[in-house]
Protein backbone atom coordinates (compact mmCIF):
# COMPACT_ATOMS: atom_id res chain seq x y z
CA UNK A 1 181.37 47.68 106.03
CA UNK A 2 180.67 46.76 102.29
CA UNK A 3 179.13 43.71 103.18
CA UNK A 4 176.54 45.60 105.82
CA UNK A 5 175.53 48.04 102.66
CA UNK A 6 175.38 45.44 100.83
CA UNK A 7 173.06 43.67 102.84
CA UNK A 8 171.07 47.07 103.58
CA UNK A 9 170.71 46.95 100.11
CA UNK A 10 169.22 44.22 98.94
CA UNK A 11 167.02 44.08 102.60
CA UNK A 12 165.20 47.78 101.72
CA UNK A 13 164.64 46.14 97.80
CA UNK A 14 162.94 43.27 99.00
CA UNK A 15 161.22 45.53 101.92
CA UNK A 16 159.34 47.35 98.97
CA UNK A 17 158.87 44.53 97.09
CA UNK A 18 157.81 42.81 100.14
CA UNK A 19 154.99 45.52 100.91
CA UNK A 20 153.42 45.47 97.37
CA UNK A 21 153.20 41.98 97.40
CA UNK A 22 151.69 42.02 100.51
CA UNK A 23 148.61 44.79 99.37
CA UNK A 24 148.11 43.78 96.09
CA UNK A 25 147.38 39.92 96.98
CA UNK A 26 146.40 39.47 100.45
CA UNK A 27 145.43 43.07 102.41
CA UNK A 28 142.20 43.53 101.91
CA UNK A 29 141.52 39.37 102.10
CA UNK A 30 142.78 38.43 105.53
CA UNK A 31 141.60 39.27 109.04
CA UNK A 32 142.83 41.55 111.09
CA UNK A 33 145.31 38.77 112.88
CA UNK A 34 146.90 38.87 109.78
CA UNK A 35 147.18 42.63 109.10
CA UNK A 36 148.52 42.61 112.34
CA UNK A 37 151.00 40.55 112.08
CA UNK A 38 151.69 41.92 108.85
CA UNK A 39 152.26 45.64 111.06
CA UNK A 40 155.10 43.85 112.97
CA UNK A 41 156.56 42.42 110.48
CA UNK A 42 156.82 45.90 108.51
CA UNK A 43 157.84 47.28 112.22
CA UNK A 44 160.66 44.91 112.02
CA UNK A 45 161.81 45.75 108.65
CA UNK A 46 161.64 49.31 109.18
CA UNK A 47 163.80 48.43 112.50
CA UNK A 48 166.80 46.41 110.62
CA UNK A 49 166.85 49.25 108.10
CA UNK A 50 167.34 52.01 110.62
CA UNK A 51 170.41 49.16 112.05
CA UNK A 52 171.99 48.45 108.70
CA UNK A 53 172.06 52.10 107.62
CA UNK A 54 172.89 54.44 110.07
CA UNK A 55 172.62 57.22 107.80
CA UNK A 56 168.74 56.22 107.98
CA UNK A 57 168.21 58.30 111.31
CA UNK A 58 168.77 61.36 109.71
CA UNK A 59 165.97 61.14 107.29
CA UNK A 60 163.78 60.27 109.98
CA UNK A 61 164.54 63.06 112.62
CA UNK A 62 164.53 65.81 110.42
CA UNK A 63 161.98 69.33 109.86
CA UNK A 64 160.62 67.73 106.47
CA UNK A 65 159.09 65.07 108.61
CA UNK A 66 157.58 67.41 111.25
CA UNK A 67 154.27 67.78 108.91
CA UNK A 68 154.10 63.85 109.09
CA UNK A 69 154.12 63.81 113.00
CA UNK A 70 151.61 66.14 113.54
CA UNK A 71 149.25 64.71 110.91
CA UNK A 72 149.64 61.22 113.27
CA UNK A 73 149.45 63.10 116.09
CA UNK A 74 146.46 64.72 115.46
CA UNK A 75 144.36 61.56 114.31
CA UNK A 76 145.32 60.04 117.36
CA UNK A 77 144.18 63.10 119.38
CA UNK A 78 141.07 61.67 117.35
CA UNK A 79 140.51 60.06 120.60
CA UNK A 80 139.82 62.21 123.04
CA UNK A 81 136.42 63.17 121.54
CA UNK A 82 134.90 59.81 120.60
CA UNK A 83 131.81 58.65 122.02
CA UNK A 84 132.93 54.68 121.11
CA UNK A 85 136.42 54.38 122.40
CA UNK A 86 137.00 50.99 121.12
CA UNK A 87 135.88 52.01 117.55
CA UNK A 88 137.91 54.88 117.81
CA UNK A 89 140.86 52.82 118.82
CA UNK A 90 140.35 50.38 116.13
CA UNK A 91 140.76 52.97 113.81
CA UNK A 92 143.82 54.78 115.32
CA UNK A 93 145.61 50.25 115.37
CA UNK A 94 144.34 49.88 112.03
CA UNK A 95 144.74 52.84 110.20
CA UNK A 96 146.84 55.57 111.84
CA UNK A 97 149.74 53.63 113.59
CA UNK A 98 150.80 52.04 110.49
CA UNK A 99 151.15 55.27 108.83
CA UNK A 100 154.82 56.01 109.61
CA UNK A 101 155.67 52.77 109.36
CA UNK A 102 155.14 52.85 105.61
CA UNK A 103 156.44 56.17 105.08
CA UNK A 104 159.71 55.51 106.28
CA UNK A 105 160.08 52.39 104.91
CA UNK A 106 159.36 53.32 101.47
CA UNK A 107 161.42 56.66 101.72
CA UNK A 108 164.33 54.81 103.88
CA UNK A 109 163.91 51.80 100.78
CA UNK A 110 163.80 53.59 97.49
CA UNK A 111 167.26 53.25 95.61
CA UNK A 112 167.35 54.67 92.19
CA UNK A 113 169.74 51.97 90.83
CA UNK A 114 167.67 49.51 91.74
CA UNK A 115 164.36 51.17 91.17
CA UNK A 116 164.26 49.51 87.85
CA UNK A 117 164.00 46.20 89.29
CA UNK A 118 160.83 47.40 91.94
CA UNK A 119 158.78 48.90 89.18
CA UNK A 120 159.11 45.44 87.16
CA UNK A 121 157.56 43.66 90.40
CA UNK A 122 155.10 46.11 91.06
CA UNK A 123 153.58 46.52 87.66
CA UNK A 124 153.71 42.92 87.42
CA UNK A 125 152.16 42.30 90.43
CA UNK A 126 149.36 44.91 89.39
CA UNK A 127 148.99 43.63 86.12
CA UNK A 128 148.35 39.76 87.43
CA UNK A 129 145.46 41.69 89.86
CA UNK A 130 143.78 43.27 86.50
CA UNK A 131 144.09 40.43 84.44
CA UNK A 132 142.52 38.69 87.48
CA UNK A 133 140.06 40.33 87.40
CA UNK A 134 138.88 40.90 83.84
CA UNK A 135 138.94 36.90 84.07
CA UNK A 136 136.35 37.45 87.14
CA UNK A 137 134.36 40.37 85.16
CA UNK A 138 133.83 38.07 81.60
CA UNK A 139 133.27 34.75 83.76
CA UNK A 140 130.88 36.42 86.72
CA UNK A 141 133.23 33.71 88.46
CA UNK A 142 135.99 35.04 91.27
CA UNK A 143 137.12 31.85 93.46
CA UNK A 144 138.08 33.87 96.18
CA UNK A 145 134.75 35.21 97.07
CA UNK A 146 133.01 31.35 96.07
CA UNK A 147 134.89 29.56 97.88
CA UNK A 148 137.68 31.16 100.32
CA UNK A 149 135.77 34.83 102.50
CA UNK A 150 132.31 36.08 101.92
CA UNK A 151 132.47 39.43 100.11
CA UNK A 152 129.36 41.47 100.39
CA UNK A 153 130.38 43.51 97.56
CA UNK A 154 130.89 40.35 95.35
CA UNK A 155 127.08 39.87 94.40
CA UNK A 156 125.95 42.92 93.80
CA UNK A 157 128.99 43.68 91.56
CA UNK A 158 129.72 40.36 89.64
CA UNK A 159 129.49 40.68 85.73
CA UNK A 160 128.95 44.81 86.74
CA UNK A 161 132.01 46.08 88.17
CA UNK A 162 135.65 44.31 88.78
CA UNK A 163 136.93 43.43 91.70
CA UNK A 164 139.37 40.93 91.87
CA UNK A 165 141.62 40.61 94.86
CA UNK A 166 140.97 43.72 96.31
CA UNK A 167 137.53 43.72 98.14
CA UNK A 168 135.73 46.75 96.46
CA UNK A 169 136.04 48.45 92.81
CA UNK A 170 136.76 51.28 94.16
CA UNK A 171 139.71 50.11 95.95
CA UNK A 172 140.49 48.17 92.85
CA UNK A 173 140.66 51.28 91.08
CA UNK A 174 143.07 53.45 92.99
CA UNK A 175 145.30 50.55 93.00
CA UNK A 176 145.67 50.59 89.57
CA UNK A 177 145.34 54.08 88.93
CA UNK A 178 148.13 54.59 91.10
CA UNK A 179 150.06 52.20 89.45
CA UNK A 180 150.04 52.85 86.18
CA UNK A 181 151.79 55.87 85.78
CA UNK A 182 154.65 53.48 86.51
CA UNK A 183 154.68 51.85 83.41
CA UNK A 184 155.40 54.92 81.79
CA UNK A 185 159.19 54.60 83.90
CA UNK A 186 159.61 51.22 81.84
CA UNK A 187 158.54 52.14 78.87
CA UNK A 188 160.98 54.74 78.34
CA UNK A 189 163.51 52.72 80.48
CA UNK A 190 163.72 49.17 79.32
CA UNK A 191 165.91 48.71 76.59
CA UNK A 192 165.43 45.01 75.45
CA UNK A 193 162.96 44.69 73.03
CA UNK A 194 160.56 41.76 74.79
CA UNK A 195 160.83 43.98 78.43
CA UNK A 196 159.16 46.86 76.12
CA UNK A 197 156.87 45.48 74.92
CA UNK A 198 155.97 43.56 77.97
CA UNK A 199 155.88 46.96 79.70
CA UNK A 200 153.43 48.16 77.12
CA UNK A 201 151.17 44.58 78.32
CA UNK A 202 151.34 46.12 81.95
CA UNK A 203 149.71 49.37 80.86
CA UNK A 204 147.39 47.92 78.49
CA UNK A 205 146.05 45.01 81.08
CA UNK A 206 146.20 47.83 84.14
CA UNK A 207 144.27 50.72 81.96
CA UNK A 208 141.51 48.07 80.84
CA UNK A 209 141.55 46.98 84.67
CA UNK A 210 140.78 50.51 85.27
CA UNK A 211 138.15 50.49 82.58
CA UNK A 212 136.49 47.61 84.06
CA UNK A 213 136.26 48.66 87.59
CA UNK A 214 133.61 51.24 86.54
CA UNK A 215 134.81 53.69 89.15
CA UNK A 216 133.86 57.18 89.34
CA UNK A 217 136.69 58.16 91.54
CA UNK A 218 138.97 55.88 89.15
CA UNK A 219 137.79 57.83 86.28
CA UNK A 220 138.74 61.07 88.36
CA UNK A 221 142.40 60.03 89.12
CA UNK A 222 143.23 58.99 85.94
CA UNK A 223 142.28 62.06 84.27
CA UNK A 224 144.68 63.67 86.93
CA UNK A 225 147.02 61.53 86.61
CA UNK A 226 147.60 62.20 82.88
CA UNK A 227 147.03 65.77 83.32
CA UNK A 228 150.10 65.90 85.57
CA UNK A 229 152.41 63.74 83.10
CA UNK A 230 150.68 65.93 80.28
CA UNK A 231 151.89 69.23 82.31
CA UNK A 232 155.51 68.09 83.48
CA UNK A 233 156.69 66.53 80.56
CA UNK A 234 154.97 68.14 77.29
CA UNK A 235 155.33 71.61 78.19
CA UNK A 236 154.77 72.84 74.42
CA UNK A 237 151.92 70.61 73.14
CA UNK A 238 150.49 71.05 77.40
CA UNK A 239 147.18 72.73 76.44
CA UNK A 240 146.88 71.04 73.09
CA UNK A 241 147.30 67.50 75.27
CA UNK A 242 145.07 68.61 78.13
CA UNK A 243 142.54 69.14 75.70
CA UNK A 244 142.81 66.08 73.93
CA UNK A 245 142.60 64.51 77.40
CA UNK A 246 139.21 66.31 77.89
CA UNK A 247 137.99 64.89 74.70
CA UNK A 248 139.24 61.30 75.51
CA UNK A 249 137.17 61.25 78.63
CA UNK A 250 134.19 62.94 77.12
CA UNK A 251 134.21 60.45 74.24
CA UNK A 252 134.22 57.16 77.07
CA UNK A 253 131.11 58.85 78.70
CA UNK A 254 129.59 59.10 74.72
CA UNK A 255 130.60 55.62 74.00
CA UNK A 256 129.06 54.30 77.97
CA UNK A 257 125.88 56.35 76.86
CA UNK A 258 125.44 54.39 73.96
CA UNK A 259 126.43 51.01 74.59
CA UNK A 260 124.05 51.83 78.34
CA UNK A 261 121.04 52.53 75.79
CA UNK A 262 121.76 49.32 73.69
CA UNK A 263 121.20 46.89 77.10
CA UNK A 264 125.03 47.00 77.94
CA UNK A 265 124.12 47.68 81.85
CA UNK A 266 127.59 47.71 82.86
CA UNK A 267 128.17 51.06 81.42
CA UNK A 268 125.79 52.68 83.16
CA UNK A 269 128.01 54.02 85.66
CA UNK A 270 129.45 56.25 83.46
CA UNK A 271 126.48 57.36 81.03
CA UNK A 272 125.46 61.10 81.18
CA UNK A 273 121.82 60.64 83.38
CA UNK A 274 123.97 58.44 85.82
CA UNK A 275 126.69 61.29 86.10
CA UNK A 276 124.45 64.10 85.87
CA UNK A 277 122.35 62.29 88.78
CA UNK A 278 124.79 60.83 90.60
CA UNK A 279 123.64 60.92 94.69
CA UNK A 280 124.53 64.84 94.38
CA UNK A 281 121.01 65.49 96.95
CA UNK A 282 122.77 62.98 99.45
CA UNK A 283 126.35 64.40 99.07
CA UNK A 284 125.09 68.11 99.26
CA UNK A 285 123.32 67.93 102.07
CA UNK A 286 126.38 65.45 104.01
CA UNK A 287 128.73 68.96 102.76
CA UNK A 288 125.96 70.85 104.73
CA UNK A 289 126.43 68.93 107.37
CA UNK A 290 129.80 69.62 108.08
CA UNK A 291 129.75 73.12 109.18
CA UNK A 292 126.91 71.74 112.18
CA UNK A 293 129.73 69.13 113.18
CA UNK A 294 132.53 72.08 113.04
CA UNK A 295 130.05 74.15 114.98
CA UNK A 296 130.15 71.77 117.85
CA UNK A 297 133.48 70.10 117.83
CA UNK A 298 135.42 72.61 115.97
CA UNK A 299 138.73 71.21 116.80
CA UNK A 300 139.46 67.60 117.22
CA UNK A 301 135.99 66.34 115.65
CA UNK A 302 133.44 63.51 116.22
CA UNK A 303 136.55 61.35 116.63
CA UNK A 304 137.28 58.50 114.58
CA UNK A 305 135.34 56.66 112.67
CA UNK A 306 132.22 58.78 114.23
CA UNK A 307 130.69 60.62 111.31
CA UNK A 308 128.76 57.03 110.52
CA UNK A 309 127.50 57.06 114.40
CA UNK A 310 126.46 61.24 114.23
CA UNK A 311 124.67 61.00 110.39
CA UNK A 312 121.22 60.64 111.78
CA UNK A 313 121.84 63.66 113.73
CA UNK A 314 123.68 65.81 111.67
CA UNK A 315 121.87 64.59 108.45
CA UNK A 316 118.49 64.43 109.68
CA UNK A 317 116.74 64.13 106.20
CA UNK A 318 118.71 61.28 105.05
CA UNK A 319 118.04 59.31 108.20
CA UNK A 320 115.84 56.90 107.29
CA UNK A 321 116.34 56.67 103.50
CA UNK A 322 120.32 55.73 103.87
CA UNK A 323 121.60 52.12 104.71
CA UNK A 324 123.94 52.05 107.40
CA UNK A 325 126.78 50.95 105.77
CA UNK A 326 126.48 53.94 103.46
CA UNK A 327 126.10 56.81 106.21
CA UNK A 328 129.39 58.20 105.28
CA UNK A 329 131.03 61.23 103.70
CA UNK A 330 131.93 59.30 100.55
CA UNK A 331 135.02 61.91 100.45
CA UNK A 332 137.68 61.55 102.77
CA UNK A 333 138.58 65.30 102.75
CA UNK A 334 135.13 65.80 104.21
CA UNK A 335 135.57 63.07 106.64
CA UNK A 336 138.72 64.59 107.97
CA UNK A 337 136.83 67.81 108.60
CA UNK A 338 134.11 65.69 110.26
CA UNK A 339 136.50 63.02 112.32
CA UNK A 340 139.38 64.89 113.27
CA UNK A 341 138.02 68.70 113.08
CA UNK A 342 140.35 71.51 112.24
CA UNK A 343 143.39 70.25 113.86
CA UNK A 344 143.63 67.05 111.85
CA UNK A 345 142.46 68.63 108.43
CA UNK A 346 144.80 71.35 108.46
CA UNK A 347 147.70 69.02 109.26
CA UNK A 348 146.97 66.90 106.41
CA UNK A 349 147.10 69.89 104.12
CA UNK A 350 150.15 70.51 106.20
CA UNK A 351 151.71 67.80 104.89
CA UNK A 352 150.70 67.63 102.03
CA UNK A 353 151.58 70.91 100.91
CA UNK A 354 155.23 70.67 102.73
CA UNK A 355 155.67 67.59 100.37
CA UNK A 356 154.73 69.35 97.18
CA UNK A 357 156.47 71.97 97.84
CA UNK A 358 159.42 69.94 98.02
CA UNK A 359 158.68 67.99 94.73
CA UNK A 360 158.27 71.45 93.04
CA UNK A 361 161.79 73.04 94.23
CA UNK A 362 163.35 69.30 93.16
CA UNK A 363 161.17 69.54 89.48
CA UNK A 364 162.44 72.85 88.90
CA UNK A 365 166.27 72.25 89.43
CA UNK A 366 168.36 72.53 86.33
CA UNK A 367 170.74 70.06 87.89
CA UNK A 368 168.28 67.48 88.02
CA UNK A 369 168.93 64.37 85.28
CA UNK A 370 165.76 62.98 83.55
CA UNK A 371 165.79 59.71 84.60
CA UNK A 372 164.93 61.30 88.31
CA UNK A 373 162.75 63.81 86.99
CA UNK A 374 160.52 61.05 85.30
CA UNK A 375 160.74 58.79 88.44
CA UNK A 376 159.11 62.05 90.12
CA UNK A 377 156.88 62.73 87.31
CA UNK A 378 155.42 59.14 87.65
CA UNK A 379 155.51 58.72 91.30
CA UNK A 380 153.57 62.02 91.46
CA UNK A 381 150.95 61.35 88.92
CA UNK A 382 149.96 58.17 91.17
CA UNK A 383 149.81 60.68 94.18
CA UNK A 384 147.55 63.15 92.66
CA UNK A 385 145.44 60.00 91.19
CA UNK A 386 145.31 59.07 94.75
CA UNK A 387 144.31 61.99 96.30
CA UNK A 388 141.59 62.66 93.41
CA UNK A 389 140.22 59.59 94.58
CA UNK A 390 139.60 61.14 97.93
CA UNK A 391 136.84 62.74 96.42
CA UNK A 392 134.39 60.17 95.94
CA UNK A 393 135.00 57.87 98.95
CA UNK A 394 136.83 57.73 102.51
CA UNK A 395 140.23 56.02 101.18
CA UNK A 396 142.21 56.57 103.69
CA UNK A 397 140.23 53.92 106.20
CA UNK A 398 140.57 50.92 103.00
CA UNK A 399 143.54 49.49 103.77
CA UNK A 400 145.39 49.24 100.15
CA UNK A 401 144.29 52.63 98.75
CA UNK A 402 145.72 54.09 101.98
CA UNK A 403 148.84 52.30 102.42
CA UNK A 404 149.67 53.60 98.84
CA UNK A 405 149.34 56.81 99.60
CA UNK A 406 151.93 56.60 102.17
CA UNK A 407 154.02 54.42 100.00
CA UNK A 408 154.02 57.13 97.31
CA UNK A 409 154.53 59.79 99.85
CA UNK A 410 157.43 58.36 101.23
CA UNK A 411 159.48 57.74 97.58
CA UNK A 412 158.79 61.43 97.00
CA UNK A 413 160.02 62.44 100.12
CA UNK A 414 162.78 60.47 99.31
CA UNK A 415 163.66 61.94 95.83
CA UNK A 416 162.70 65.13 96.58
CA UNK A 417 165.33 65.34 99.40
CA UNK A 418 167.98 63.96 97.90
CA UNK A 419 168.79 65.91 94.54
């Protein structure tokens, strides 16, 4: 018996470590065979989990997870309305069936004891993708996209925005905006002098990442993901913090406005006539357009991966002055409205509210030590950077940005249930 927990031990570690490896290097390079294949590996992980820990089965058939279910099972109803079956399909393989398969891995997986050890791989891992990349940004050279896939994005972006191994600065960013909260947990937690400061490399290399990817959405989650560090964990200086945070964010778009002016072109991404005129005609009239699409599919949608198919119709003055490959929502909360109608929307805020509330009951327990309480903190902070990314493009259908969302998810379930 203690050599099975022992075993079920070390197999949900490497399970975690496993799946981070797996996004930050090679997810968003491969084809689908390989994603694929990837899926039933993660299928048979999850499977020899369940086996080794019997206890597993419990946090798997239980209420908390009935938010979860419905959320799947109304992106799959997704379906029924779609004018391109396969497309639809493609989504549902690619997107919506390996949705629970992360979850429960991650919230089956996460061990506190060892939870030490998984940050140190993860922020690792994340800060060998940033330091990849500013390599990539200060050379205008990325031998992945020379000489191993073609990268449409790479072109257009080299010596502008970073991209490194992840396909798309946007992606890029939520990756490390998720991650970097993290470093926080082993910067308070290491005790060896060279693991501190080599924490404090991790945060430094991730945050200029960050800086580099030139991301909008990036910028968004990370002020949200301080905020919610700022608010859990300074509760006397909060306001005083917040504020400061403000000012820190105000002061980059000063500093971009200059540096724009003085032929840095980079920065123009974030200077104040960029900002101020940032597509809002295009994304106002796409928010228009969702109460036509309600109108007429009200509850399961266009279906998946539709809205692009339905813009010309349901965005008539945008027709012919939008590429294809940019006739989307460019916000995934809108896209769920669009895509999976009321049903799917509302079970997303379902579950997403079921899971905070959880996280707030577990916050506000006296009983609760502060090493969990920063693990939540942290976890949390990459969440709400995550889902503030939502706002500026569909996340949810790129295939890092989404599977940490569920990966986060999942370790919150996980130490929200068991305080």
């Amino acid at each position: 018996m203690q050599i099975q927990t022992q075993a079920s031990s070390v197999l949900k570690t490497f399970s975690i470590i496993f799946l981070f490896f797996w996004i930050s290097f090679f997810a968003p390079l491969v084809q689908i065979f390989w994603n694929f294949l990837f899926l039933g590996i993660s299928g048979v992980l999850l499977l020899a989990i369940l086996y080794l820990d019997r206890g597993a089965l419990k946090a798997v058939f239980n209420k908390n997870e009935l938010p979860l279910l419905l959320f799947v099972l109304a992106f799959a109803l997704g379906i029924a309305p779609a004018q391109d079956k396969t497309l639809a399909m493609w989504h549902l393989y690619r997107f919506i069936i390996p949705i629970p398969i992360a979850y429960f891995i991650l919230k089956l997986s996460f061990q506190e004891k060892r939870c030490i050890i998984v940050i140190r791989f993860i922020c690792a891992m994340a800060s060998l993708v940033a330091f990849y990349g500013a390599i990539e940004f200060f050379t205008r050279y990325n031998f992945i996209y020379e000489k191993v896939m073609y990268n449409m994005y790479y072109i257009p972006f080299i010596g502008r925005r970073m991209i490194s191994t992840q396909g798309h600065p946007a992606a890029l960013s939520t990756y490390l905006v998720s991650i970097l909260p993290l470093t926080l947990i082993l910067i308070t937690k290491e005790q060896k002098f060279f693991l501190k400061i080599l924490s404090w490399l991790y945060a430094a290399i991730i945050f200029l990442g960050i800086m580099l990817c030139f991301s909008r959405g990036g910028l968004i989650g990370l002020f949200l993901s301080f905020a919610v560090i700022i608010f859990f964990t300074f509760r006397q200086k909060r306001l005083f913090l917040i504020f400061c945070l403000s000012g820190g964010v105000l002061f980059l778009i000063l500093i971009s406005t200059i540096l724009y002016l003085k032929g840095y072109h980079m920065f123009y991404r974030y200077n104040f006539s960029e900002l101020l005129g940032c597509s809002y005609f295009k994304k106002f009239h796409i928010f228009l357009s969702i109460g036509k699409i309600l109108s007429d599919h009200p509850f399961l949608g266009l279906g998946l991966g539709h809205f692009r198919i339905f813009f010309d119709r349901y965005v008539p003055i945008l027709a012919g002055n939008v590429a294809f490959d940019s006739k989307v929502a460019d916000c995934m909360y809108l896209t769920l409205l669009a895509e999976t109608g009321l049903v799917g929307f509302f079970a997303f805020i379902a579950f997403i509210g079921c899971l905070f509330k959880r996280i707030k009951n577990s916050l506000t327990q006296s009983f609760v030590n502060p090493e969990r309480r920063m693990l939540i903190v942290c976890f949390l902070a990459g969440l709400i950077g995550n889902l503030g990314s939502f706002l500026t493009y569909d996340m949810l259908y790129w295939a890092v940005p989404a599977c940490l969302f569920w990966f986060y998810s999942g370790i919150l379930s996980s130490l929200s249930e068991n305080v």
